[in-house]
N, C-alpha and C. Protein backbone atom coordinates (compact mmCIF):
# COMPACT_ATOMS: atom_id res chain seq x y z
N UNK A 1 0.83 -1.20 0.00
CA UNK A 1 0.00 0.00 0.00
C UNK A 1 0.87 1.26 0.00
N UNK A 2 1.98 1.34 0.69
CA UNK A 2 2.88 2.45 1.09
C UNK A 2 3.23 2.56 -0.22
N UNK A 3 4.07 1.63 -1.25
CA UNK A 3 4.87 2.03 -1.84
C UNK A 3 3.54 2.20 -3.54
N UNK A 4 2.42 1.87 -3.74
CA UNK A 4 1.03 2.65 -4.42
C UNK A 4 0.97 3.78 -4.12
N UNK A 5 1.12 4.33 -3.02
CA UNK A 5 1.15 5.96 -2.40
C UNK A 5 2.12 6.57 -2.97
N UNK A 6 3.69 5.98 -3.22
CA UNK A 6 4.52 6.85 -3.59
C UNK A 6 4.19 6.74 -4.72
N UNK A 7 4.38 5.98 -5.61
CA UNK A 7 3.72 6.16 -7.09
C UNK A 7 2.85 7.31 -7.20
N UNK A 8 1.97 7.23 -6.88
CA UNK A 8 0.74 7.98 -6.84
C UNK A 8 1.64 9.42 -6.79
N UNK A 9 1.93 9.75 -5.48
CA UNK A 9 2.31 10.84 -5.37
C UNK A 9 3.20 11.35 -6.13
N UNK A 10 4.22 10.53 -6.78
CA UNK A 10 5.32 10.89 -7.59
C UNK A 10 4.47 11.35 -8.78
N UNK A 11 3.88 10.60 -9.52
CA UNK A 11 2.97 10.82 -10.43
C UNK A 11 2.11 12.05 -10.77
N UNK A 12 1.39 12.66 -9.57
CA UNK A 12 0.77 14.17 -9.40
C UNK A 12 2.23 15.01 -9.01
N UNK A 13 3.08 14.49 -8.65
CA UNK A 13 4.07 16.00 -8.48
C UNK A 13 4.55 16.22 -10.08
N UNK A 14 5.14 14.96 -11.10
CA UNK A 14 5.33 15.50 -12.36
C UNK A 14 4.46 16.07 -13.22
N UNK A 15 2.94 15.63 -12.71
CA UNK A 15 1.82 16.16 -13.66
C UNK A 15 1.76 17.57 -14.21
N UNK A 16 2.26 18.42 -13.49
CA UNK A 16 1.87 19.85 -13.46
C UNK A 16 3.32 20.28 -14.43
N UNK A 17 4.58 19.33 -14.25
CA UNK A 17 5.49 19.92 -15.12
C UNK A 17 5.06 19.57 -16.72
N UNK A 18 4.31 17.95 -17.14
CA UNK A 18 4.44 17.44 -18.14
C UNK A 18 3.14 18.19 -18.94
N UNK A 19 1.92 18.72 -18.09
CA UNK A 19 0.99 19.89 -18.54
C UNK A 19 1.50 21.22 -19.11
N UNK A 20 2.47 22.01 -18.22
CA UNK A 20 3.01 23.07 -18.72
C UNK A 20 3.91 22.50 -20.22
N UNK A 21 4.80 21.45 -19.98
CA UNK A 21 5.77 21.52 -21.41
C UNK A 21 5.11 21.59 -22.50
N UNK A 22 3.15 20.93 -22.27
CA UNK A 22 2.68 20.33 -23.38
C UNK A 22 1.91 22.03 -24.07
N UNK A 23 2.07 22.94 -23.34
CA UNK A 23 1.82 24.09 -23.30
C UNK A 23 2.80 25.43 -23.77
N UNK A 24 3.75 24.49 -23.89
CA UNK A 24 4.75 25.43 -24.18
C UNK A 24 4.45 25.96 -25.67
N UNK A 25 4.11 27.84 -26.47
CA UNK A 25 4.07 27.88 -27.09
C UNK A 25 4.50 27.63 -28.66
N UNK A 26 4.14 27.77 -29.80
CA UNK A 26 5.18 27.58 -31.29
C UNK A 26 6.47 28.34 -31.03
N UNK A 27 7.56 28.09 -31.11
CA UNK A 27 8.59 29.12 -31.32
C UNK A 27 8.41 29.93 -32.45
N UNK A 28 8.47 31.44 -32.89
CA UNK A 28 8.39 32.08 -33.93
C UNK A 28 9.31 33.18 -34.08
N UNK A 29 9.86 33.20 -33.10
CA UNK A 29 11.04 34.13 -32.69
C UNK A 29 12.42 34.00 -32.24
N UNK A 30 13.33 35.11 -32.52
CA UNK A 30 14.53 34.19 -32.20
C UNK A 30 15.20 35.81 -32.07
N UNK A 31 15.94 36.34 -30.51
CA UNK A 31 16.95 37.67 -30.63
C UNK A 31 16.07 38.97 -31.13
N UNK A 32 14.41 39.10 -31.13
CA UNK A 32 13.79 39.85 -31.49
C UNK A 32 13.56 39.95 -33.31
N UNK A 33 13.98 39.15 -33.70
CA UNK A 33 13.46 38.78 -34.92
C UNK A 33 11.72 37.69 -35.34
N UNK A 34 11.02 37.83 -36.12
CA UNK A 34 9.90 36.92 -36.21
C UNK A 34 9.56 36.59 -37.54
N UNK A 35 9.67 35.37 -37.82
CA UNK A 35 8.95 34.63 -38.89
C UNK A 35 7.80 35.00 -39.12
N UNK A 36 7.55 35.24 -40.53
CA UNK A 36 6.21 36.22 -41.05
C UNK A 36 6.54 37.66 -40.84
N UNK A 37 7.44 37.66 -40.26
CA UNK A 37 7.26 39.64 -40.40
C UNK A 37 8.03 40.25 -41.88
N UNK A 38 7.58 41.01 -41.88
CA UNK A 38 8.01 41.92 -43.20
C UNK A 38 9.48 42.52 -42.98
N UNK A 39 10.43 42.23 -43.82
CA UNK A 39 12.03 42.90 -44.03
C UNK A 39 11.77 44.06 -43.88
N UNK A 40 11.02 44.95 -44.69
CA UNK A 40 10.80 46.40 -44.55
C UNK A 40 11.04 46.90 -43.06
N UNK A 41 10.19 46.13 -42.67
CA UNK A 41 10.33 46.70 -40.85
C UNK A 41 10.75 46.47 -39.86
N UNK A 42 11.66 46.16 -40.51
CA UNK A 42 13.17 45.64 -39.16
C UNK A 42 14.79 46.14 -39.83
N UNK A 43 14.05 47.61 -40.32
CA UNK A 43 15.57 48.07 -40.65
C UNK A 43 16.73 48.11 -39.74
N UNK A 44 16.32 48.54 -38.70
CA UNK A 44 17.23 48.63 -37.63
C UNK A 44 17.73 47.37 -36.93
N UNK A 45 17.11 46.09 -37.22
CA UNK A 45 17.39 45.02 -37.24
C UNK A 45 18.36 44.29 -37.89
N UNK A 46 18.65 45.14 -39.33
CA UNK A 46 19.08 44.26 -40.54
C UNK A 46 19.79 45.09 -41.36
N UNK A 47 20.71 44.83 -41.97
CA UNK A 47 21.63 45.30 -43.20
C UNK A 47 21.16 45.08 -44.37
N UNK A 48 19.58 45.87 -44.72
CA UNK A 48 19.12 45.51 -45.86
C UNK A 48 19.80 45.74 -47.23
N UNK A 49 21.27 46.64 -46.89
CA UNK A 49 21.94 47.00 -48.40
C UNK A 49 22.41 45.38 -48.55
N UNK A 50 22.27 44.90 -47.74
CA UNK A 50 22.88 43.13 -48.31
C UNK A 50 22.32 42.04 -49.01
N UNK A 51 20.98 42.41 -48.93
CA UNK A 51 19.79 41.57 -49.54
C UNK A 51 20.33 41.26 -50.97
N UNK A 52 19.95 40.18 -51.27
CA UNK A 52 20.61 39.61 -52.73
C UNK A 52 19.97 38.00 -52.38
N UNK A 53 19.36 37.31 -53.78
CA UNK A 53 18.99 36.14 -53.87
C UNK A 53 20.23 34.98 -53.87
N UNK A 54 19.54 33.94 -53.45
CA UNK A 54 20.35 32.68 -52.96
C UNK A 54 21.16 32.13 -54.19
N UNK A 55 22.01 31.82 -54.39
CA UNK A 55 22.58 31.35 -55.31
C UNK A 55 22.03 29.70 -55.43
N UNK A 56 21.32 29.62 -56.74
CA UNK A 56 20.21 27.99 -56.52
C UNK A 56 19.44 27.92 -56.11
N UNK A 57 18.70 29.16 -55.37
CA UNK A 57 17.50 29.71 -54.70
C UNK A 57 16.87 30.83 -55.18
N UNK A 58 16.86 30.82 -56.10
CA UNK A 58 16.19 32.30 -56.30
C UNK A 58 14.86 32.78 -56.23
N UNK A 59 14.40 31.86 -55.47
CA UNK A 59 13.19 32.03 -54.60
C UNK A 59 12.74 32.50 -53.59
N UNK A 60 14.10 32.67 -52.83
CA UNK A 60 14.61 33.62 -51.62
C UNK A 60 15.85 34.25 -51.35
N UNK A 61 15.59 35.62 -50.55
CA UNK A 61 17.04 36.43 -50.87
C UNK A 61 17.51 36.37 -49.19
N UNK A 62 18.25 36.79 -49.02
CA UNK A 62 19.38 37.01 -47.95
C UNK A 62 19.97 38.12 -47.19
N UNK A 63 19.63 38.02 -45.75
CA UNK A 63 20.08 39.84 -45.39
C UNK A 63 21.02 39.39 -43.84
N UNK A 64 22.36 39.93 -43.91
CA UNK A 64 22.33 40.17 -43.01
C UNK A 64 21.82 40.43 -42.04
N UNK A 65 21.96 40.04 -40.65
CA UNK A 65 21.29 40.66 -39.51
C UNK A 65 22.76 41.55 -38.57
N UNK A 66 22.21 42.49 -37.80
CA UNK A 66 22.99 43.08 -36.98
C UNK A 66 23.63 42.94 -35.80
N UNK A 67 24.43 42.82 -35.50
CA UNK A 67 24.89 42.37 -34.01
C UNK A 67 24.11 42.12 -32.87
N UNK A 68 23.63 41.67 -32.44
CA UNK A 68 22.99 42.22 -30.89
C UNK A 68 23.37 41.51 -29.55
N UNK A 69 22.80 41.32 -28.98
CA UNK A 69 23.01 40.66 -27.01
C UNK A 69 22.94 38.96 -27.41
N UNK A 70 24.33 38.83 -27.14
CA UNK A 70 24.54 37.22 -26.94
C UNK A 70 24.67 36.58 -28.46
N UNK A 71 24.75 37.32 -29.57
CA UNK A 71 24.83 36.98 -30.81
C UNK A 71 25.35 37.87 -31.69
N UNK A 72 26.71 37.24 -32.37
CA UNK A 72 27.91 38.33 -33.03
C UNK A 72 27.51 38.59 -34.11
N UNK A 73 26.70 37.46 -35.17
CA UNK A 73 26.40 37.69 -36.46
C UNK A 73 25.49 36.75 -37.09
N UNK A 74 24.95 36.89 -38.09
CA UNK A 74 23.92 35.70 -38.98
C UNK A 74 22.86 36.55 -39.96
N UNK A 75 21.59 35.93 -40.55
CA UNK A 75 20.72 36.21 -41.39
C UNK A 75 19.50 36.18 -41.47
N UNK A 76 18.94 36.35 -42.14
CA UNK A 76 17.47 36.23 -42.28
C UNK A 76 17.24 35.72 -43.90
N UNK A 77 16.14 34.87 -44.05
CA UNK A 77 15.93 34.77 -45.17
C UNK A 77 14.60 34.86 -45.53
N UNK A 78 14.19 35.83 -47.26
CA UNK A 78 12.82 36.06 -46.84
C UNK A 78 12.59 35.61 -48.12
N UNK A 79 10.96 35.57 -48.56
CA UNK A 79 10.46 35.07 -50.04
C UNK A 79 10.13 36.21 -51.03
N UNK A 80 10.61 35.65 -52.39
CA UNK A 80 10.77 36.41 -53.51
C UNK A 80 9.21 36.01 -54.34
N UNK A 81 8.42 35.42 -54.16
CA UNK A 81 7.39 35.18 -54.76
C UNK A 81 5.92 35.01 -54.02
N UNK A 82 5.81 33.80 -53.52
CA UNK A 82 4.40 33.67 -53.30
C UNK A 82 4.25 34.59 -51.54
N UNK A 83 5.22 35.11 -50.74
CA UNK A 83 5.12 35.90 -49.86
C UNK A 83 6.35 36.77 -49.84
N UNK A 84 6.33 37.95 -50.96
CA UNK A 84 7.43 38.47 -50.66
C UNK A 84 8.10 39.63 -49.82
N UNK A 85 9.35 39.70 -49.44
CA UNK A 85 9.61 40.25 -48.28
C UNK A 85 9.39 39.51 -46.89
N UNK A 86 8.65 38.09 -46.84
CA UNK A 86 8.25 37.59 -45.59
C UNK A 86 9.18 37.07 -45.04
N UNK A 87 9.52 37.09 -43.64
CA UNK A 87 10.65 35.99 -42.99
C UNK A 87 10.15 34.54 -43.06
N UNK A 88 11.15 33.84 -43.53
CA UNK A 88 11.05 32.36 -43.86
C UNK A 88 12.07 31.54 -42.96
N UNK A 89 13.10 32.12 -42.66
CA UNK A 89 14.45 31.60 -41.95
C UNK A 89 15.02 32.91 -41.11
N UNK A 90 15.34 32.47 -40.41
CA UNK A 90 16.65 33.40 -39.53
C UNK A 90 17.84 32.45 -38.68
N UNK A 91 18.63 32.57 -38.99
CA UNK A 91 19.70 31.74 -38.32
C UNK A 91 21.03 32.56 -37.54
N UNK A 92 21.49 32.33 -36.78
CA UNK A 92 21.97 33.77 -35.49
C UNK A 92 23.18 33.14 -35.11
N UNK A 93 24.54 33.46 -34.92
CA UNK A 93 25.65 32.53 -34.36
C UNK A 93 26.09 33.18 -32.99
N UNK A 94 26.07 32.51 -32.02
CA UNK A 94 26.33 33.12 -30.77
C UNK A 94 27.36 33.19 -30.71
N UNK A 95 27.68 33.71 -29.31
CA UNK A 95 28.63 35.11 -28.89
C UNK A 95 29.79 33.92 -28.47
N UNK A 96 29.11 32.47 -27.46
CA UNK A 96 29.48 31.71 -26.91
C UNK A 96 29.82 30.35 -27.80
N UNK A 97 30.69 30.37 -28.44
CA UNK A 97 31.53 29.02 -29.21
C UNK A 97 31.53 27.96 -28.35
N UNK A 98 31.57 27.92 -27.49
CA UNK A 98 32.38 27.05 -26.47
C UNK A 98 31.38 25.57 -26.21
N UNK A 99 31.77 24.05 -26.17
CA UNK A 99 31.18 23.07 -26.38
C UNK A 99 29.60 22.97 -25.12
N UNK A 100 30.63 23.67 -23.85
CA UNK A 100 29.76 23.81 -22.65
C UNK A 100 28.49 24.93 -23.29
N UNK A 101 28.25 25.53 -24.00
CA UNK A 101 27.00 26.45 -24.33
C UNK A 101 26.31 25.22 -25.05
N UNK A 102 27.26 24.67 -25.79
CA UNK A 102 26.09 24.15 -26.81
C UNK A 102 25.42 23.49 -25.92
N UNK A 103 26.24 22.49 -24.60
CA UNK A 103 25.49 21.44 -24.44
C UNK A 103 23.87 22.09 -23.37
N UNK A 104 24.30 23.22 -22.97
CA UNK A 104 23.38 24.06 -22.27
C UNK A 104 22.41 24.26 -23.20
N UNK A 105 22.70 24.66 -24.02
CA UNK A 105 21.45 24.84 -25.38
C UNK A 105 20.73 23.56 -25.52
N UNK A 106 21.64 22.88 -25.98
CA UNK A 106 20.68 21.23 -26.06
C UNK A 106 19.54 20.84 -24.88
N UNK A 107 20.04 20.95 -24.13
CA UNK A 107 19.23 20.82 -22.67
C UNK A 107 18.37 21.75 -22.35
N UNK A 108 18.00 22.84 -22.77
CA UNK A 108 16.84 24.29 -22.86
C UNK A 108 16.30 23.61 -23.49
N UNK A 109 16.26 23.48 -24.56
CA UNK A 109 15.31 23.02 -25.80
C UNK A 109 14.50 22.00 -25.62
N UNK A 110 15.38 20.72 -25.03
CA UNK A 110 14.72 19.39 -25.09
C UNK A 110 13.73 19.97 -23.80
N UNK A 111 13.78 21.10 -22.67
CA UNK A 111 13.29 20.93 -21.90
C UNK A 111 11.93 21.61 -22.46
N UNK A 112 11.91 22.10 -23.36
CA UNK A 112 11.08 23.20 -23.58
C UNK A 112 10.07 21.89 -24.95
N UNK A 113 10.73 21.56 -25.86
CA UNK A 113 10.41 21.23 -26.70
C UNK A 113 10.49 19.11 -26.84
N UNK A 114 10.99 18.66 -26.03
CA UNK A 114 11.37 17.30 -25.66
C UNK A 114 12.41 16.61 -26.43
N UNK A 115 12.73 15.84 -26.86
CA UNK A 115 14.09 14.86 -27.26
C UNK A 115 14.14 15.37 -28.66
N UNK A 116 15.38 16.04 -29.03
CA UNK A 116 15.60 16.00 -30.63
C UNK A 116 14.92 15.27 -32.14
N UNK A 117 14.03 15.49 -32.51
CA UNK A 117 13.88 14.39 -33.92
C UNK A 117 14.61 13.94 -34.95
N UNK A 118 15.87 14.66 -34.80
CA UNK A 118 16.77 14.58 -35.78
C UNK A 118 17.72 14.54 -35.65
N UNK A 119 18.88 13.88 -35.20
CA UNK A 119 20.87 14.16 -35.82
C UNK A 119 21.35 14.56 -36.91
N UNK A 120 21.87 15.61 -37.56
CA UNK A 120 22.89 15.71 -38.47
C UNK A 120 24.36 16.08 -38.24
N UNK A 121 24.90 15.26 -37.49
CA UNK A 121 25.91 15.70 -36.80
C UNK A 121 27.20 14.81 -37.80
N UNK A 122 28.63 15.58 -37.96
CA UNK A 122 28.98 14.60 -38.88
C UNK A 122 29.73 13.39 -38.18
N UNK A 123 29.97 12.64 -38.94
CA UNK A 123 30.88 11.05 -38.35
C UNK A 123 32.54 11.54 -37.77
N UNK A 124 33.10 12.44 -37.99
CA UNK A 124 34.16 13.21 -37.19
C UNK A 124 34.34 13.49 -36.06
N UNK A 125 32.92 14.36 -35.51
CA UNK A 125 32.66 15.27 -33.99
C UNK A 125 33.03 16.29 -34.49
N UNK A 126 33.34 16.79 -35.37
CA UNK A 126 34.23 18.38 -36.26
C UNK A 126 32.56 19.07 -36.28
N UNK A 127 31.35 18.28 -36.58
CA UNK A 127 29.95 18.76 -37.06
C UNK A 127 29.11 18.02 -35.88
N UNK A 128 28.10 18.75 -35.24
CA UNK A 128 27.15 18.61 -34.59
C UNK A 128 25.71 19.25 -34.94
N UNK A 129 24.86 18.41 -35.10
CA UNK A 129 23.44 19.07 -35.27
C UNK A 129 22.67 18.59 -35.07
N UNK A 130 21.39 18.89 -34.43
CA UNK A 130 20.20 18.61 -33.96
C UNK A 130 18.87 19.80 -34.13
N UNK A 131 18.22 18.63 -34.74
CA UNK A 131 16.82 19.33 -35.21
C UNK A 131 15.54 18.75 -34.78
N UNK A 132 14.47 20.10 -34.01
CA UNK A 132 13.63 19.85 -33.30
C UNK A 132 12.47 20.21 -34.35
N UNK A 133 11.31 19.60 -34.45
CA UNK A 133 10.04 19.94 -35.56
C UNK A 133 8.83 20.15 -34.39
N UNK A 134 8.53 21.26 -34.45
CA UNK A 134 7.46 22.01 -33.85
C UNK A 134 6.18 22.00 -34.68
N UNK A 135 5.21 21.25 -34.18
CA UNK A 135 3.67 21.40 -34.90
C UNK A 135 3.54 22.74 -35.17
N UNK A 136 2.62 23.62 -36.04
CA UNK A 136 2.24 25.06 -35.94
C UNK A 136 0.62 25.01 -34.96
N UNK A 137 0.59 26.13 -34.55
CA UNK A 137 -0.62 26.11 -34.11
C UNK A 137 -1.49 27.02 -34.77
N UNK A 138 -2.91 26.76 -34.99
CA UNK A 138 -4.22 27.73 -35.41
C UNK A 138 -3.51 27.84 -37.12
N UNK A 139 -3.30 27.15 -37.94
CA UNK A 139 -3.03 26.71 -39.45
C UNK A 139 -1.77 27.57 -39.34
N UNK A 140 -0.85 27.39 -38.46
CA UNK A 140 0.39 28.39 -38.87
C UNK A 140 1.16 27.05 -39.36
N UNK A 141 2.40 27.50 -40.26
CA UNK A 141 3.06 26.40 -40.61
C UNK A 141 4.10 25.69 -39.03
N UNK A 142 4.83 25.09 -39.10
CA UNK A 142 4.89 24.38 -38.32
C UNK A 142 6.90 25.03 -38.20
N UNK A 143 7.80 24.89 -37.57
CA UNK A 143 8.58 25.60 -37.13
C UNK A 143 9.95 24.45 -36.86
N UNK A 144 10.90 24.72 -37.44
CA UNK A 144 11.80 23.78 -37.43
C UNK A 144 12.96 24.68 -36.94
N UNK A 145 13.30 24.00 -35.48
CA UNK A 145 14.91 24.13 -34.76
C UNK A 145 16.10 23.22 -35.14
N UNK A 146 16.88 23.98 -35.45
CA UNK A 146 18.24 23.68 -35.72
C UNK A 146 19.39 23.97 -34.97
N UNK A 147 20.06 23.64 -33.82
CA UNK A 147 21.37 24.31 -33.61
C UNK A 147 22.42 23.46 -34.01
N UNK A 148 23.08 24.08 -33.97
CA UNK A 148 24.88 23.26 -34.69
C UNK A 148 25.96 24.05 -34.25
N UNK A 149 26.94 23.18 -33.86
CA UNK A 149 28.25 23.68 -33.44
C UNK A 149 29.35 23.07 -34.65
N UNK A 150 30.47 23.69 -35.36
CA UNK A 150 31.28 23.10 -35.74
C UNK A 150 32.83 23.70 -35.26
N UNK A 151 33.53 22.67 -35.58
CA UNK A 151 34.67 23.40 -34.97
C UNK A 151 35.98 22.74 -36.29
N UNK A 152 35.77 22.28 -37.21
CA UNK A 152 36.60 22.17 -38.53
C UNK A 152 37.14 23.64 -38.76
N UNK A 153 37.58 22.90 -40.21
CA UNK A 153 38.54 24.22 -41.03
C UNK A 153 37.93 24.40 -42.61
N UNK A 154 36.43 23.65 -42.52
CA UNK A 154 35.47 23.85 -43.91
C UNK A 154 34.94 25.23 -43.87
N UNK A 155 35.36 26.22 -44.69
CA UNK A 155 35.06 27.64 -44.94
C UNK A 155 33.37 27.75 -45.07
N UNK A 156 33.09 26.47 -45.68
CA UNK A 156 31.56 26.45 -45.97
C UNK A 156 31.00 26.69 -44.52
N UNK A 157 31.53 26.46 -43.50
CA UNK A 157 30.78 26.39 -42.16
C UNK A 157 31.04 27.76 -41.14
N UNK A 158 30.36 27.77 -40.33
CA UNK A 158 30.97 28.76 -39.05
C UNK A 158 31.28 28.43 -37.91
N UNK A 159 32.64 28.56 -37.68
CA UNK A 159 33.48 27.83 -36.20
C UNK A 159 32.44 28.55 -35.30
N UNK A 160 31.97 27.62 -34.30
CA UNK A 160 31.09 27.78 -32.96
C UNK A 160 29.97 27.59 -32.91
N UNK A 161 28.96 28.23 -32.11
CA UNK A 161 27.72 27.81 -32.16
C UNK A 161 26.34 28.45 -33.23
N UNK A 162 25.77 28.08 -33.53
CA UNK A 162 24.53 28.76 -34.01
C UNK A 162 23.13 27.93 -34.09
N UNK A 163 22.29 28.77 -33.95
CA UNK A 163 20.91 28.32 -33.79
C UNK A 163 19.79 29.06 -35.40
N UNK A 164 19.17 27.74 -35.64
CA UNK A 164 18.32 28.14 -37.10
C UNK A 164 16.76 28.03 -37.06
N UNK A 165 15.82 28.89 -36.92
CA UNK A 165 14.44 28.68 -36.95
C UNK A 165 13.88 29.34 -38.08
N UNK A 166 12.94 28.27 -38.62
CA UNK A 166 12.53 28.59 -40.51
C UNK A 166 10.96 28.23 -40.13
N UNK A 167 10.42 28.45 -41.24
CA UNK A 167 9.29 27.73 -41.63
C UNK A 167 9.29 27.00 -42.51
N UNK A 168 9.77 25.77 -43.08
CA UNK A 168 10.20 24.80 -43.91
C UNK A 168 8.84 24.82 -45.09
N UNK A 169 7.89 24.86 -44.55
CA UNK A 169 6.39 24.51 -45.63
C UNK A 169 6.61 25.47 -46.25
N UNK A 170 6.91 27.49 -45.74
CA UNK A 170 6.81 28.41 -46.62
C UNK A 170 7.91 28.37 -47.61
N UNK A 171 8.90 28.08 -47.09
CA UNK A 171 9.85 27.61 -47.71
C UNK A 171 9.95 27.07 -49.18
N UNK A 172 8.69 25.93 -49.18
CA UNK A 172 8.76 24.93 -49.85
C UNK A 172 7.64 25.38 -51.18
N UNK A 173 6.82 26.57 -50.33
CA UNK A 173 5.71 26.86 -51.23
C UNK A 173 6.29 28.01 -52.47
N UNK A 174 7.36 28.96 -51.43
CA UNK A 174 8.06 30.10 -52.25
C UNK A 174 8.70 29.09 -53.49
N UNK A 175 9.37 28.12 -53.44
CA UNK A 175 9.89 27.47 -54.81
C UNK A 175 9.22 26.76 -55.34
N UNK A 176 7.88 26.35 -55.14
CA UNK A 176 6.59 25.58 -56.01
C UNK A 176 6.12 27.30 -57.23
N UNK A 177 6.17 28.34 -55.79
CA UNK A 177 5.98 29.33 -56.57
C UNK A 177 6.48 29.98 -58.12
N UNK A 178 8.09 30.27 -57.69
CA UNK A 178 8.77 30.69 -58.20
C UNK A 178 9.26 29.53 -59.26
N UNK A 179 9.07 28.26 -59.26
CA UNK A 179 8.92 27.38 -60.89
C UNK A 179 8.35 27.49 -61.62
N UNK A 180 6.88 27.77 -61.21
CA UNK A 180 5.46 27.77 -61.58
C UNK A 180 5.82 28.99 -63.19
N UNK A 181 5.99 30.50 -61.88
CA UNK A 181 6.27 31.95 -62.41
C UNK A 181 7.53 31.47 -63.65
N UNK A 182 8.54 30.64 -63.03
CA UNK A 182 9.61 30.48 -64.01
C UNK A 182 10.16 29.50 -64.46
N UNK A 183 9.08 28.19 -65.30
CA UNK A 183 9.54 27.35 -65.84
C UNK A 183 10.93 27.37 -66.78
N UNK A 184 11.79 26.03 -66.17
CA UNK A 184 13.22 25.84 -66.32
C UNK A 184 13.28 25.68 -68.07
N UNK A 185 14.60 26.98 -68.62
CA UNK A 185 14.65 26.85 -69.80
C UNK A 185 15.98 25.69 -70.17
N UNK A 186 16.18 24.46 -70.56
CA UNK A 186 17.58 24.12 -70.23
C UNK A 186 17.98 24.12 -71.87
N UNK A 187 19.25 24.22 -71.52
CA UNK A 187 19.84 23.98 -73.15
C UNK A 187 21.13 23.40 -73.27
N UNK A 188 21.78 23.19 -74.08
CA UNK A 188 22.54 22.13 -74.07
C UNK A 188 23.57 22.09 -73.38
N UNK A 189 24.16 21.32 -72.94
CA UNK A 189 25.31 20.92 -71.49
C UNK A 189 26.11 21.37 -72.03
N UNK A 190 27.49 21.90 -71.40
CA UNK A 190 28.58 22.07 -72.31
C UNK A 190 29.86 21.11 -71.38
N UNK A 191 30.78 20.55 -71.91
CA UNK A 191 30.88 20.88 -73.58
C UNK A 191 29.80 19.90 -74.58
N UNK A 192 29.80 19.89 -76.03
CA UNK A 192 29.00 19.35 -76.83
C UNK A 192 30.04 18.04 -76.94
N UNK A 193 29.10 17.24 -77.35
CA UNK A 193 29.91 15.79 -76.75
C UNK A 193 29.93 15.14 -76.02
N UNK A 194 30.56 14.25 -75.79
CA UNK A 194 30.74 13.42 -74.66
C UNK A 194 32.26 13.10 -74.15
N UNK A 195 32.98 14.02 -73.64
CA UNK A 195 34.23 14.43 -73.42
C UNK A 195 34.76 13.34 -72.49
N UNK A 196 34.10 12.23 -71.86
CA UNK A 196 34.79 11.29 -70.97
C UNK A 196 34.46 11.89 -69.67
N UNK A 197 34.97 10.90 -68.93
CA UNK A 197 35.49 10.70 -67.45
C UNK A 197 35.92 11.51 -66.98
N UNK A 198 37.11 12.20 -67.46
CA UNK A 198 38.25 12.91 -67.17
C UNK A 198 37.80 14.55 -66.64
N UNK A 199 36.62 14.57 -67.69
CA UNK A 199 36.18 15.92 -67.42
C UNK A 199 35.61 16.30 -65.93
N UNK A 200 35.21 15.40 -65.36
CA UNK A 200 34.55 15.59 -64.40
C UNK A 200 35.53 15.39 -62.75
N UNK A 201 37.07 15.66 -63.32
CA UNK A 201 38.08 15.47 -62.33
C UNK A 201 39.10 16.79 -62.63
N UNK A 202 39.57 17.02 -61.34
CA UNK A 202 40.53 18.24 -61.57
C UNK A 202 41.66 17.77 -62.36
N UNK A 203 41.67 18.83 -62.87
CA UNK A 203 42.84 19.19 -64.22
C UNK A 203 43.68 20.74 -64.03
């Protein structure tokens, strides 16, 4: 009977934490930035002389963001067609590189949001990543967390930490869009021929 009681009781003391987590709102924000808001109005937010479309994306363009509290540098990314000017992505690299933040970060999140859905971390330890998928609420699209630490010497990357929140669906709709508007003209490969193997190796 005693040890039905502790159950019991253990049981109503976590209740009230596992109610609030399930309560925890959509993330839509990130450093005073918000998904869906308009570029126009976050000048003071953003280095809009930087805006320029994605290279292979030209469905969405690219802006700097500005320094602020606890974060040195990163972007925003917004849509060129079916919502344009809208925030679609913002991704932010903190102030704090250091392995001990990330793992502090990891542990906010899962507390807020529960166990990672995703690894992309690479087979090295040089790449770490974990991605959390947030339902949307009231038909909003649905909200995908990303943080990643790397600590390589791939230029493609940024040594330390950073955190990425998008809307992946708008995402997905801006380039259904922007095909639609700009069916692909292709024309012939170069070179003409069939030049071998060789071509496709440094020379």
């Amino acid at each position: 009977m005693r040890f039905f009681v502790l159950i019991l009781a253990c049981f109503m003391a976590l209740a009230p934490a596992a109610a609030s987590a399930g309560d925890t709102p959509q993330p839509v924000s990130l450093a005073g930035l918000t998904l869906g808001a308009k570029v126009d109005d976050l000048a003071s937010r953003l280095q809009l002389s930087t805006a320029m479309p994605l290279w292979g994306q030209p469905y969405v363009s690219r802006v700097q963001a500005r320094e602020s509290e606890g974060f040195t540098s990163g972007y925003v990314t917004y849509g060129n067609c079916k919502r344009p000017g809208t925030l679609l992505r913002i991704k932010l690299n903190y102030k704090d590189g250091s392995e001990r933040f990330f793992t502090k970060l990891k542990k906010a999140l899962e507390a807020k949001y529960g166990k990672s859905d995703e690894w992309r971390g690479g087979a090295f330890g040089t790449l770490k990543v974990w991605k959390w998928s947030v339902p949307g609420e009231k038909g909003a699209p649905g909200t995908s967390i990303v943080i990643m630490r790397y600590t390589g010497d791939d230029e493609d990357f940024t040594d330390g930490n950073s955190i990425r929140i998008s809307f992946p669906e708008w995402i997905q709709e801006e380039r259904e869009c922007w095909e639609k508007a700009h069916p692909n003209i292709k024309g012939e490969p170069l070179p003409a021929g069939k030049p071998g193997f060789d071509w496709m190796l440094p020379y």
